[in-house]
Structure formats: C-alpha cells, structure tokens
PDB file of N, CA and C in Angstrom:
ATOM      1  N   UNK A   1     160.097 -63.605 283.065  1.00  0.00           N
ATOM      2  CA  UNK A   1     158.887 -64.394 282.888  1.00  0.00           C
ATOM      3  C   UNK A   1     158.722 -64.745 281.406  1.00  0.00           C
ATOM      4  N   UNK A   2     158.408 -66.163 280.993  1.00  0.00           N
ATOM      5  CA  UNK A   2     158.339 -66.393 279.465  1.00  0.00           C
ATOM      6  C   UNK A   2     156.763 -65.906 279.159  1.00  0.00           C
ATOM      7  N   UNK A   3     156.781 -65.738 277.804  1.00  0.00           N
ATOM      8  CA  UNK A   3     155.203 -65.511 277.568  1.00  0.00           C
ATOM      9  C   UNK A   3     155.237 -66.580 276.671  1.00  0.00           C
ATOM     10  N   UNK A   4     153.960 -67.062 276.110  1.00  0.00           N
ATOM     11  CA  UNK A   4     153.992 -67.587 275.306  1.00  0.00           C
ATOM     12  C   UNK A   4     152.917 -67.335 274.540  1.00  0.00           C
ATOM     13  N   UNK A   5     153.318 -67.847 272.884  1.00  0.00           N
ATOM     14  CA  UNK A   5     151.568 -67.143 272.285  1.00  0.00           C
ATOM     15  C   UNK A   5     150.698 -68.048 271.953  1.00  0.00           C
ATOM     16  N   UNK A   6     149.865 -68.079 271.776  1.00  0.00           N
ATOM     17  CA  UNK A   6     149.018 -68.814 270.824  1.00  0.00           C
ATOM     18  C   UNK A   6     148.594 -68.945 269.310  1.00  0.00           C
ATOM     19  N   UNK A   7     148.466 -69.779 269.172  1.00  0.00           N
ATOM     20  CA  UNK A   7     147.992 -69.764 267.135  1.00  0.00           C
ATOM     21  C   UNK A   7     146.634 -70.427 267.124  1.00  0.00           C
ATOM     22  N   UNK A   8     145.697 -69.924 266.153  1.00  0.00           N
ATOM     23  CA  UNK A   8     144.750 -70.375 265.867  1.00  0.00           C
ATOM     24  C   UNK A   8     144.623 -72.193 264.796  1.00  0.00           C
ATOM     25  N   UNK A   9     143.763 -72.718 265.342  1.00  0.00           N
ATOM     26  CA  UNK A   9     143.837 -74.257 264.826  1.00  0.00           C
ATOM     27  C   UNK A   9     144.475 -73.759 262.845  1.00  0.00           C
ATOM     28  N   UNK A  10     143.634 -73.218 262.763  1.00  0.00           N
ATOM     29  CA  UNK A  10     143.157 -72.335 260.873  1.00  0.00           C
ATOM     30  C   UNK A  10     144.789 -71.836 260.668  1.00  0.00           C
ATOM     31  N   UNK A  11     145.653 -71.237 261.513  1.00  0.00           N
ATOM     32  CA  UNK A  11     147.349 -71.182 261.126  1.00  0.00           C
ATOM     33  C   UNK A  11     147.685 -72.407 261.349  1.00  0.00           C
ATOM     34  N   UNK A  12     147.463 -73.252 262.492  1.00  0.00           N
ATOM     35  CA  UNK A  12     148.164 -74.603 262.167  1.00  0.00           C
ATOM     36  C   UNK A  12     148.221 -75.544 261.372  1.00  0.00           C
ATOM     37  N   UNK A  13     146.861 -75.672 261.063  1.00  0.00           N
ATOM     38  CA  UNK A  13     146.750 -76.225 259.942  1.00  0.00           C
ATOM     39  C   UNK A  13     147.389 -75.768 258.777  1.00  0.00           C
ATOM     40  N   UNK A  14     147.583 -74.497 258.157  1.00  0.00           N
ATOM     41  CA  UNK A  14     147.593 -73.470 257.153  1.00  0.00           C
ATOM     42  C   UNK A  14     149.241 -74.255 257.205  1.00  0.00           C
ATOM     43  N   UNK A  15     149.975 -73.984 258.606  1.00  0.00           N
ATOM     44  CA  UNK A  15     151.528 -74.155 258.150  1.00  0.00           C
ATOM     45  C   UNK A  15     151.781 -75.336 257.705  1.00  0.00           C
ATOM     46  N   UNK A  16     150.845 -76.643 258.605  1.00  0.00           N
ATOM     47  CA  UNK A  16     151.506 -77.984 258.714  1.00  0.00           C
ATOM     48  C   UNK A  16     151.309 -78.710 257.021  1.00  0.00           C
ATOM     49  N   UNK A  17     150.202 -77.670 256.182  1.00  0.00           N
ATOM     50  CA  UNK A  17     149.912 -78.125 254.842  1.00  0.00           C
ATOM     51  C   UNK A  17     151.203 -77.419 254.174  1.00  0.00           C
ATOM     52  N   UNK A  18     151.439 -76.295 254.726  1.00  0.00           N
ATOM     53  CA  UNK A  18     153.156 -75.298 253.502  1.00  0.00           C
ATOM     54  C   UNK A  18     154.068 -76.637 253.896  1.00  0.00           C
ATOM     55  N   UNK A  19     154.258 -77.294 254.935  1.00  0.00           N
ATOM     56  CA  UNK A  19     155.911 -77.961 255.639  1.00  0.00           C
ATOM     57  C   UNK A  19     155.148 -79.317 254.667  1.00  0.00           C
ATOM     58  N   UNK A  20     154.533 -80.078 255.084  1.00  0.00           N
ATOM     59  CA  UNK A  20     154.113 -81.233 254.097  1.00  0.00           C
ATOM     60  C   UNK A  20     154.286 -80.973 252.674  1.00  0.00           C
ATOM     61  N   UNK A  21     153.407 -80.196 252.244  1.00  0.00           N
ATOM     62  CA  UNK A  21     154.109 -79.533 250.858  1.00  0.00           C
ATOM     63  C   UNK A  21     155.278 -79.041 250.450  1.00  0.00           C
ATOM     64  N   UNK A  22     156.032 -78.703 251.229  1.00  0.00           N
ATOM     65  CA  UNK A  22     157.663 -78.636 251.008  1.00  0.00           C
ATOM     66  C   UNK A  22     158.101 -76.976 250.664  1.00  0.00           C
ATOM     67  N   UNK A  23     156.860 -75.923 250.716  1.00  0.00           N
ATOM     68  CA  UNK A  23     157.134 -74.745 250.453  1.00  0.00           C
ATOM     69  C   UNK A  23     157.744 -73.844 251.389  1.00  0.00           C
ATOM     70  N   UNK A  24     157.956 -74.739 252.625  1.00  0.00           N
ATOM     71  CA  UNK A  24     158.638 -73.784 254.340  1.00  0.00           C
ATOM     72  C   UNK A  24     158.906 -74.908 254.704  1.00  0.00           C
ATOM     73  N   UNK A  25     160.031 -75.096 255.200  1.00  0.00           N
ATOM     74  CA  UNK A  25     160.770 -76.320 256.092  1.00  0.00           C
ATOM     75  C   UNK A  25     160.296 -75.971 257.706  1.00  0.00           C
ATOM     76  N   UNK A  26     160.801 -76.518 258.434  1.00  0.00           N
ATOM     77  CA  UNK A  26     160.062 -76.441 259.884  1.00  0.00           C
ATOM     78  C   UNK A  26     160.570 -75.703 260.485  1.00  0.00           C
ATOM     79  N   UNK A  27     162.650 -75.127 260.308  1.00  0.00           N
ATOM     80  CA  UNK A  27     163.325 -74.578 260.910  1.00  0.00           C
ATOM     81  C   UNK A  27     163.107 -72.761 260.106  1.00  0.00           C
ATOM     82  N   UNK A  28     162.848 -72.997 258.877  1.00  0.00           N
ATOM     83  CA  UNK A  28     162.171 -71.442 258.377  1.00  0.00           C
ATOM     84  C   UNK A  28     160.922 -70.837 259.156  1.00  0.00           C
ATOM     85  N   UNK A  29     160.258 -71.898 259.161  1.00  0.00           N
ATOM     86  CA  UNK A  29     158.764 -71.733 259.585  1.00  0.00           C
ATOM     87  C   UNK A  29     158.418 -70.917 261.010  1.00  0.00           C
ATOM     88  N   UNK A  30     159.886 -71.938 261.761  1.00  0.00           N
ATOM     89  CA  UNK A  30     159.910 -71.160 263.265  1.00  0.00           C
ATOM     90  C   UNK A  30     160.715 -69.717 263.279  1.00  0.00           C
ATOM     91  N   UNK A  31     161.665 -69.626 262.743  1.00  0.00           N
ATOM     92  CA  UNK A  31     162.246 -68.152 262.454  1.00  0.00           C
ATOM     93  C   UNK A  31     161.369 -67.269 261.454  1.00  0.00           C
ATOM     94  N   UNK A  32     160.469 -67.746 260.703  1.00  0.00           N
ATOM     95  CA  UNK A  32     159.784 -66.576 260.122  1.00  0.00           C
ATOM     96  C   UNK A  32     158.307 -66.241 260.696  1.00  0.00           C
ATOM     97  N   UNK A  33     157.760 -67.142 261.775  1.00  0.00           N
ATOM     98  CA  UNK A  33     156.582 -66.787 261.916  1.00  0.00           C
ATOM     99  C   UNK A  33     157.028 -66.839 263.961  1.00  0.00           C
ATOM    100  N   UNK A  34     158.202 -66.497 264.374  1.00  0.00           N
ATOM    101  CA  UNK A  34     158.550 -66.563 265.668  1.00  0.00           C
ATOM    102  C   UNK A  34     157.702 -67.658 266.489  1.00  0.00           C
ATOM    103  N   UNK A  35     157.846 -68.639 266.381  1.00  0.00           N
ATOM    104  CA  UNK A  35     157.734 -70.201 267.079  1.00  0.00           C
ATOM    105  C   UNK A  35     158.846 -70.723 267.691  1.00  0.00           C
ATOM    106  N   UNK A  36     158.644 -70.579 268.950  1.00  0.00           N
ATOM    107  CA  UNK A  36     159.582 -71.076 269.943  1.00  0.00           C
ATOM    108  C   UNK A  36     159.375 -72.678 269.930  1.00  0.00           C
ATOM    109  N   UNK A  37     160.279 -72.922 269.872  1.00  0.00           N
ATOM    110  CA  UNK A  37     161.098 -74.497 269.969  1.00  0.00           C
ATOM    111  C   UNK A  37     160.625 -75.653 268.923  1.00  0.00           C
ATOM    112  N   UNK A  38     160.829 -76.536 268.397  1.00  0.00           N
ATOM    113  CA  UNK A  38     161.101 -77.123 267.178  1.00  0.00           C
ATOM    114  C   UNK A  38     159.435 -78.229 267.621  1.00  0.00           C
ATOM    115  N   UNK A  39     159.442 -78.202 268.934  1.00  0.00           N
ATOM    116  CA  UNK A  39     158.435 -79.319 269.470  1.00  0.00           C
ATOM    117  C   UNK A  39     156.749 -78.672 268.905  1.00  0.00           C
ATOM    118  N   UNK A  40     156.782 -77.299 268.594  1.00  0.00           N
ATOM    119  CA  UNK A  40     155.690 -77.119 268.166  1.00  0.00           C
ATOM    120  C   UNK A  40     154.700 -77.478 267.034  1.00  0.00           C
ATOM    121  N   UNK A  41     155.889 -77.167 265.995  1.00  0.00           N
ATOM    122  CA  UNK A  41     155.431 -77.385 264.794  1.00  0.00           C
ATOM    123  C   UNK A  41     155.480 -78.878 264.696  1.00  0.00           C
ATOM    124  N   UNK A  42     156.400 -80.034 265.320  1.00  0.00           N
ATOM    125  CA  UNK A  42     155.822 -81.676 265.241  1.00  0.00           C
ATOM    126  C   UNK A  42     154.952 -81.827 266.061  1.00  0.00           C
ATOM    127  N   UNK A  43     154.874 -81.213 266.756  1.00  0.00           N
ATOM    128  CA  UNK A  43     153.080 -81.709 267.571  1.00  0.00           C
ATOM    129  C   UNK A  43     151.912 -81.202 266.989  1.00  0.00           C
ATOM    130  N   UNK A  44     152.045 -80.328 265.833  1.00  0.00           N
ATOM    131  CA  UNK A  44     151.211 -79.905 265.360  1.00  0.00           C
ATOM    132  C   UNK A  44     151.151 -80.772 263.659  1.00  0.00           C
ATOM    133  N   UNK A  45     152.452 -81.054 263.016  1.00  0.00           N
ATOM    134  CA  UNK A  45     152.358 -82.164 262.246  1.00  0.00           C
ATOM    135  C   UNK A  45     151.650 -82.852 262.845  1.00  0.00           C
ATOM    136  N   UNK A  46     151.887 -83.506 263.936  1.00  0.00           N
ATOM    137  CA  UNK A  46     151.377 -84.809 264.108  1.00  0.00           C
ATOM    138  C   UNK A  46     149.727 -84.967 264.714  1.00  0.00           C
ATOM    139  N   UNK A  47     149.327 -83.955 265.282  1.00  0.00           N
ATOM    140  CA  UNK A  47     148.353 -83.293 265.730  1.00  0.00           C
ATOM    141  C   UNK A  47     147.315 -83.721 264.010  1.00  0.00           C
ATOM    142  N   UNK A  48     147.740 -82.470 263.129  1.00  0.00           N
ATOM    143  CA  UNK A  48     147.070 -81.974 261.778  1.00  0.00           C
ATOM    144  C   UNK A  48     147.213 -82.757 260.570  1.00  0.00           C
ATOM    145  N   UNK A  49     148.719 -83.094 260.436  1.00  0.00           N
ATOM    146  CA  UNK A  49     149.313 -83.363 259.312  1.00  0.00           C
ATOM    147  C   UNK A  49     148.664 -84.848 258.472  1.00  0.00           C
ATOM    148  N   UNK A  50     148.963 -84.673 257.254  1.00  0.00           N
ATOM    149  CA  UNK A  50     148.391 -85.732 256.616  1.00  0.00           C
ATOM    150  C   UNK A  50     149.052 -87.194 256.998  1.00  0.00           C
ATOM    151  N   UNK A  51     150.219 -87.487 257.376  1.00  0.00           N
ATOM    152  CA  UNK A  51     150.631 -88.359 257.738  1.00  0.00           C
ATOM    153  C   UNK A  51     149.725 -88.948 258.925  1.00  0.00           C
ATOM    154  N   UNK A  52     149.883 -87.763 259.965  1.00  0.00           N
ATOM    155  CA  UNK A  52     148.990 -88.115 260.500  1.00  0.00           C
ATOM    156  C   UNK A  52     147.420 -89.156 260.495  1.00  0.00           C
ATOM    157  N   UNK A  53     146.887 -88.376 260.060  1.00  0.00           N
ATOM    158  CA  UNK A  53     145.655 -88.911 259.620  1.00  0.00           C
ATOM    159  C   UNK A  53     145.734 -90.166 258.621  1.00  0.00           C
ATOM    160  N   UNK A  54     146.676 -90.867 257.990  1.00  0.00           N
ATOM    161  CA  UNK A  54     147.468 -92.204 257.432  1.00  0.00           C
ATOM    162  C   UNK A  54     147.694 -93.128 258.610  1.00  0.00           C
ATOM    163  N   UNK A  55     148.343 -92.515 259.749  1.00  0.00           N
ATOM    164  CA  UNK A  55     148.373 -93.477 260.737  1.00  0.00           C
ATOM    165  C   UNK A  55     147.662 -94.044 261.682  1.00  0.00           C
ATOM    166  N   UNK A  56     146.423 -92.843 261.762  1.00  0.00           N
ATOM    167  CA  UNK A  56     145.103 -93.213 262.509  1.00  0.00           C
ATOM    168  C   UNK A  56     144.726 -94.460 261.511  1.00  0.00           C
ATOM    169  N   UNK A  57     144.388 -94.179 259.809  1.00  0.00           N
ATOM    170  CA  UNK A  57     143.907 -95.432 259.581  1.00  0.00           C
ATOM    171  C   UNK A  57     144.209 -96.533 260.003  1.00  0.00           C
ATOM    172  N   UNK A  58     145.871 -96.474 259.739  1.00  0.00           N
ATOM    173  CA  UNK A  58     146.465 -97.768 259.864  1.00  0.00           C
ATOM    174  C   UNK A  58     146.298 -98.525 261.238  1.00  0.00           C
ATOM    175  N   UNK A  59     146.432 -97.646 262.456  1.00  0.00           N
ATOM    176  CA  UNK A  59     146.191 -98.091 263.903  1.00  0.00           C
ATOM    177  C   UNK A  59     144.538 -98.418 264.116  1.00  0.00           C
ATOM    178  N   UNK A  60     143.672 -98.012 263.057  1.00  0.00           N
ATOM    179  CA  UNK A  60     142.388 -98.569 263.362  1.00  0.00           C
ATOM    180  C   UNK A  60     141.788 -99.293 262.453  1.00  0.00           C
ATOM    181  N   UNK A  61     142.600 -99.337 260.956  1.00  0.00           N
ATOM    182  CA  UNK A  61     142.513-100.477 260.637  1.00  0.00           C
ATOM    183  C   UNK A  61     141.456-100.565 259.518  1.00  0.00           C
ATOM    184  N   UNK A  62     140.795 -98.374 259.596  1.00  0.00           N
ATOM    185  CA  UNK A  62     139.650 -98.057 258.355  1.00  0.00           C
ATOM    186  C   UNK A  62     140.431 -97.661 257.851  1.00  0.00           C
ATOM    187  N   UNK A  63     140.388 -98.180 255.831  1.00  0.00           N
ATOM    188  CA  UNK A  63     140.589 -97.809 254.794  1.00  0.00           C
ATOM    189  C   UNK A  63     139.723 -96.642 254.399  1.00  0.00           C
ATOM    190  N   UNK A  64     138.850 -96.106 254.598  1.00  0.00           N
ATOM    191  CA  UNK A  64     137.850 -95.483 254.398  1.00  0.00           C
ATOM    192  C   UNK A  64     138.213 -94.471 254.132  1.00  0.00           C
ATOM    193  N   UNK A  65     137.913 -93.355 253.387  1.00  0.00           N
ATOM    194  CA  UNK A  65     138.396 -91.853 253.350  1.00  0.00           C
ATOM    195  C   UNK A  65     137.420 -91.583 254.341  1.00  0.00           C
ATOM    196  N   UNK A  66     137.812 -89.749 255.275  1.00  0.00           N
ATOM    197  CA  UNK A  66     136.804 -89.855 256.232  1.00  0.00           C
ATOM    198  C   UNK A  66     135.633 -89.141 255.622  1.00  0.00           C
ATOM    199  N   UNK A  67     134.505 -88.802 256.367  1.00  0.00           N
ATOM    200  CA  UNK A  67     133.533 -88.915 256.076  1.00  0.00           C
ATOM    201  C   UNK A  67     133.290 -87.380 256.148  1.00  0.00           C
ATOM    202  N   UNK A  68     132.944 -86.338 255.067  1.00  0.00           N
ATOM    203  CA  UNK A  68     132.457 -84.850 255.312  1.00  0.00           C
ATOM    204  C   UNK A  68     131.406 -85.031 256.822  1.00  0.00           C
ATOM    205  N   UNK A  69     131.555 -83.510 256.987  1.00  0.00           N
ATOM    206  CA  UNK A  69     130.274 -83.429 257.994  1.00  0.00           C
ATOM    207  C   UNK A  69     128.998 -83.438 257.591  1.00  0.00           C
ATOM    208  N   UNK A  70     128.774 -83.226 256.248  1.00  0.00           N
ATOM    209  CA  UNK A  70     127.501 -83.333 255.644  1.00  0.00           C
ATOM    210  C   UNK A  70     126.896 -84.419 255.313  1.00  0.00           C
ATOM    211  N   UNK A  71     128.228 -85.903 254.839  1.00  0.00           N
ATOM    212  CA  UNK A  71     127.408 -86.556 255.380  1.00  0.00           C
ATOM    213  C   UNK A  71     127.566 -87.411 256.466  1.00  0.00           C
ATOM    214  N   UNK A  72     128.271 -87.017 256.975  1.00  0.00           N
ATOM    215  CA  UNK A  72     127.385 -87.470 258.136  1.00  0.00           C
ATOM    216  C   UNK A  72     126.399 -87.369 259.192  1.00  0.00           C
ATOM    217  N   UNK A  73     126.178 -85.883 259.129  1.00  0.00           N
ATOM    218  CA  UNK A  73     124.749 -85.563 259.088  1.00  0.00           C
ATOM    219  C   UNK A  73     123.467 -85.986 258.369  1.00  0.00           C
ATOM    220  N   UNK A  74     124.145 -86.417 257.041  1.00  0.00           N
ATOM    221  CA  UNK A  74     122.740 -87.321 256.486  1.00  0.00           C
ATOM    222  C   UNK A  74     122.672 -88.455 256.851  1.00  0.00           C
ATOM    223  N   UNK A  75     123.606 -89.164 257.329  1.00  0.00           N
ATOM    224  CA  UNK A  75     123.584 -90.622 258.102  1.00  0.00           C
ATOM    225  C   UNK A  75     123.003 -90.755 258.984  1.00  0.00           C
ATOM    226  N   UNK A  76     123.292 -89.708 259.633  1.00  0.00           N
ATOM    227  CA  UNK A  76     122.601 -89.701 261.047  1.00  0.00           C
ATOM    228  C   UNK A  76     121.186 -88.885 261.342  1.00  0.00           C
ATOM    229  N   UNK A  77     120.766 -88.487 260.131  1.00  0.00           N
ATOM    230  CA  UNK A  77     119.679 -88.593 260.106  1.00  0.00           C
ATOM    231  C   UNK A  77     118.651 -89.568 259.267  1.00  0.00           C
ATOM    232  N   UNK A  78     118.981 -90.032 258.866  1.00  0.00           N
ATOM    233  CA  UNK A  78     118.777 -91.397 257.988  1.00  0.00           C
ATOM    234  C   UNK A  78     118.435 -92.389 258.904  1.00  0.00           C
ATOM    235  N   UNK A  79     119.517 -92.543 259.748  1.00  0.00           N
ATOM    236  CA  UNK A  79     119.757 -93.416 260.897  1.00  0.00           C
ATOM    237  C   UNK A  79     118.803 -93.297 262.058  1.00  0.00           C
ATOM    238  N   UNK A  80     118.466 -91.715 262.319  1.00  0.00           N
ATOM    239  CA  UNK A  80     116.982 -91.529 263.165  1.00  0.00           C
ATOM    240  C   UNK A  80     115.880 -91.625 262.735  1.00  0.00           C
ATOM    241  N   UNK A  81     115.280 -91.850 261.204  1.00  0.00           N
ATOM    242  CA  UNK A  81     114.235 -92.106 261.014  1.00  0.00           C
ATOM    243  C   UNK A  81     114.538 -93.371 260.829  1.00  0.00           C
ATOM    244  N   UNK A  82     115.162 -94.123 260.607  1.00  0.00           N
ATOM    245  CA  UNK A  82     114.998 -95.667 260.459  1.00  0.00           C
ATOM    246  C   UNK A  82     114.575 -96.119 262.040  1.00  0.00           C
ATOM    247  N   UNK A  83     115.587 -95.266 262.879  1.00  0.00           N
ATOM    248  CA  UNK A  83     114.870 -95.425 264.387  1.00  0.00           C
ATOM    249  C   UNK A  83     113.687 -95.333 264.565  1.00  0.00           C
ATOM    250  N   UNK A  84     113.306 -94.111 264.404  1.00  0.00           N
ATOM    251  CA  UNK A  84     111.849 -93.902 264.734  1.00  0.00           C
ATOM    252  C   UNK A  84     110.517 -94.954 264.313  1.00  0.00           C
ATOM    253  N   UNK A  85     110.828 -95.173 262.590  1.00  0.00           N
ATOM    254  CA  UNK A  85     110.310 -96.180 261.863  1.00  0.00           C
ATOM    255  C   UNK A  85     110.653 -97.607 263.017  1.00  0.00           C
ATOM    256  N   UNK A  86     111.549 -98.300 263.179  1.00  0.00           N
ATOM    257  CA  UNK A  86     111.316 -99.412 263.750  1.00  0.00           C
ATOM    258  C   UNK A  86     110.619 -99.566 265.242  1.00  0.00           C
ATOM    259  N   UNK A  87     110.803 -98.463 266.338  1.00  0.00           N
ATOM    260  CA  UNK A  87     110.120 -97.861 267.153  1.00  0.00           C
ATOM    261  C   UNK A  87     108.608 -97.758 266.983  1.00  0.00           C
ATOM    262  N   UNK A  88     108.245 -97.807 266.089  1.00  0.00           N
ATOM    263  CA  UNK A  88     106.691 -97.649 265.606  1.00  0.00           C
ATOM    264  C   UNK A  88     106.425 -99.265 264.954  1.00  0.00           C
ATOM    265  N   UNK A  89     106.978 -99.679 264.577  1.00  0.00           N
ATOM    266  CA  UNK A  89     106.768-101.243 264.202  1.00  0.00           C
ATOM    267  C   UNK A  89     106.844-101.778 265.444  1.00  0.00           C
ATOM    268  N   UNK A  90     107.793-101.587 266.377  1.00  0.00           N
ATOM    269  CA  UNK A  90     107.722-102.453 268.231  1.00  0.00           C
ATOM    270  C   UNK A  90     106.548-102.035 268.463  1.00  0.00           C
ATOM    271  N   UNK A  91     106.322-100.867 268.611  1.00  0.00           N
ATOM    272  CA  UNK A  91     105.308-100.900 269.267  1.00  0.00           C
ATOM    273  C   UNK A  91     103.696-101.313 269.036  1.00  0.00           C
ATOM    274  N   UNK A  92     103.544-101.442 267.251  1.00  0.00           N
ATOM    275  CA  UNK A  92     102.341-101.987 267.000  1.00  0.00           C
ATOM    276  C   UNK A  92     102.584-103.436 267.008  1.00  0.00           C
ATOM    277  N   UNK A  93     103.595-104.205 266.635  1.00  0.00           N
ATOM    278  CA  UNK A  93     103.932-105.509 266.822  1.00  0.00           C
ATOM    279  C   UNK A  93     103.090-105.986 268.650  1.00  0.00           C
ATOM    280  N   UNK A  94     103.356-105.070 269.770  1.00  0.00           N
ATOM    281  CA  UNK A  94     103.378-105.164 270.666  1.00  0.00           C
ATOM    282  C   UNK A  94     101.562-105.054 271.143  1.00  0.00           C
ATOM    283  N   UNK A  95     101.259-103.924 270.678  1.00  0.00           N
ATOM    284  CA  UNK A  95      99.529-104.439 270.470  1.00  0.00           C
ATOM    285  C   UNK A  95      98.967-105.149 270.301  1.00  0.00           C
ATOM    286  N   UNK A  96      99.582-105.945 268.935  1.00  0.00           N
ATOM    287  CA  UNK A  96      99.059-107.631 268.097  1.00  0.00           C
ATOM    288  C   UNK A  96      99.059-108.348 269.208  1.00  0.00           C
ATOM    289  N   UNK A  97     100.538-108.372 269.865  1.00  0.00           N
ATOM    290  CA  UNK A  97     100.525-109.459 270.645  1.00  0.00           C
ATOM    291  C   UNK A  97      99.658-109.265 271.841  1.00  0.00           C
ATOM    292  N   UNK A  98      99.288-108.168 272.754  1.00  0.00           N
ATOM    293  CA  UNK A  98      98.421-108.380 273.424  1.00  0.00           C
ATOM    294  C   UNK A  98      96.723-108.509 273.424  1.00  0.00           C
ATOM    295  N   UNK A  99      96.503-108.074 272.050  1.00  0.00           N
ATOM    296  CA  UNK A  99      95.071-108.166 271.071  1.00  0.00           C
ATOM    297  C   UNK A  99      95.171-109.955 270.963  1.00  0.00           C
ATOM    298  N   UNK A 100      95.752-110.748 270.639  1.00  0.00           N
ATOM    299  CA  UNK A 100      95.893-111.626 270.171  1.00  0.00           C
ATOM    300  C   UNK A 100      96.245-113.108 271.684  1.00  0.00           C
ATOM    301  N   UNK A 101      96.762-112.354 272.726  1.00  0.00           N
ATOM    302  CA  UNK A 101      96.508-112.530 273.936  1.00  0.00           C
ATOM    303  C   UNK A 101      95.141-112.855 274.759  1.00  0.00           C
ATOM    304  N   UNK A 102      94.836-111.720 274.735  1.00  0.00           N
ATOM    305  CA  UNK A 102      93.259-111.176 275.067  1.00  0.00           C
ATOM    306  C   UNK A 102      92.027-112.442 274.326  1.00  0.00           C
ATOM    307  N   UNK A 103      92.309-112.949 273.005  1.00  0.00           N
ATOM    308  CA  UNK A 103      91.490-113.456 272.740  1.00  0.00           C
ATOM    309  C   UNK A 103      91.165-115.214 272.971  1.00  0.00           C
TER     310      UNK A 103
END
C-alpha cells in the first residue's frame, strides 16, 4: 500500500522560494526532504512560484502588483461606506420626489 504525506502550504511555499532562488535544485529538494516524484515540486512551482504569479498577470492582462490584505480591507471598507452614503442619498432623493408629487 503507498502512503503518501502531506506538506503544509508554509513548506511549499518555503521550498518553491529556495528552488527559484537557486539555493536547492528540485532533484536535491526531493532526495533531501523525501518527495516522491518530480510532479510535486512543479505543481507546486507553478501552484506558488513567482513565475507563476507573472503569468496570471500576463493571462489577465493586470500590471498591477497585488494588493496586501490590508488593503484591501480598506477598500472594501471604503467601498461600504460610500455604499451606505449613496443608499441614504436614494433614498432621500426618493422622498423629494414623492413630497414634490403630492403637491
């Protein structure tokens, strides 16, 4: 029966930055940290790796560096009070007009 193991995202990442950086090649990497078959560590390049994330731009076409989670948490809260704010302008806009109806 094969077993197989698991690695945490935090080692994959950890290796796919040593092999990009050039400090462990892919065929060391699998004999020193016991990784069965060569398909792991490129699905996990390609998965993690900075190239990676070069080719998402290119296939979508944002130049953009991506965006921390912080802010985009401030965006998106930025983005809900501007909601809320225009939500409150419909709806008094919407009074006028039936005040203005009425008369």
């Amino acid at each position: 029966m094969r077993t197989y193991n698991r690695y945490s995202d935090k080692f994959k990442r950890s290796l796919v930055q040593k092999v990009e950086d050039g400090k462990i090649g892919k065929k060391e990497a699998e004999l020193k940290y016991g990784i069965k078959g060569h398909a792991s560590i490129n699905g996990w390049i390609q998965k993690y790796g900075y190239l990676s994330q070069r080719t998402m731009k290119a296939k979508t076409g944002n130049t953009e560096p991506v965006k921390s989670l912080q802010e985009l948490e401030a965006e998106n809260h930025r983005l809900r009070k501007d909601l809320d704010m225009e939500q409150l302008r419909n709806r008094a806009l919407n009074v006028m007009i039936d005040i203005a109806e009425k008369q």
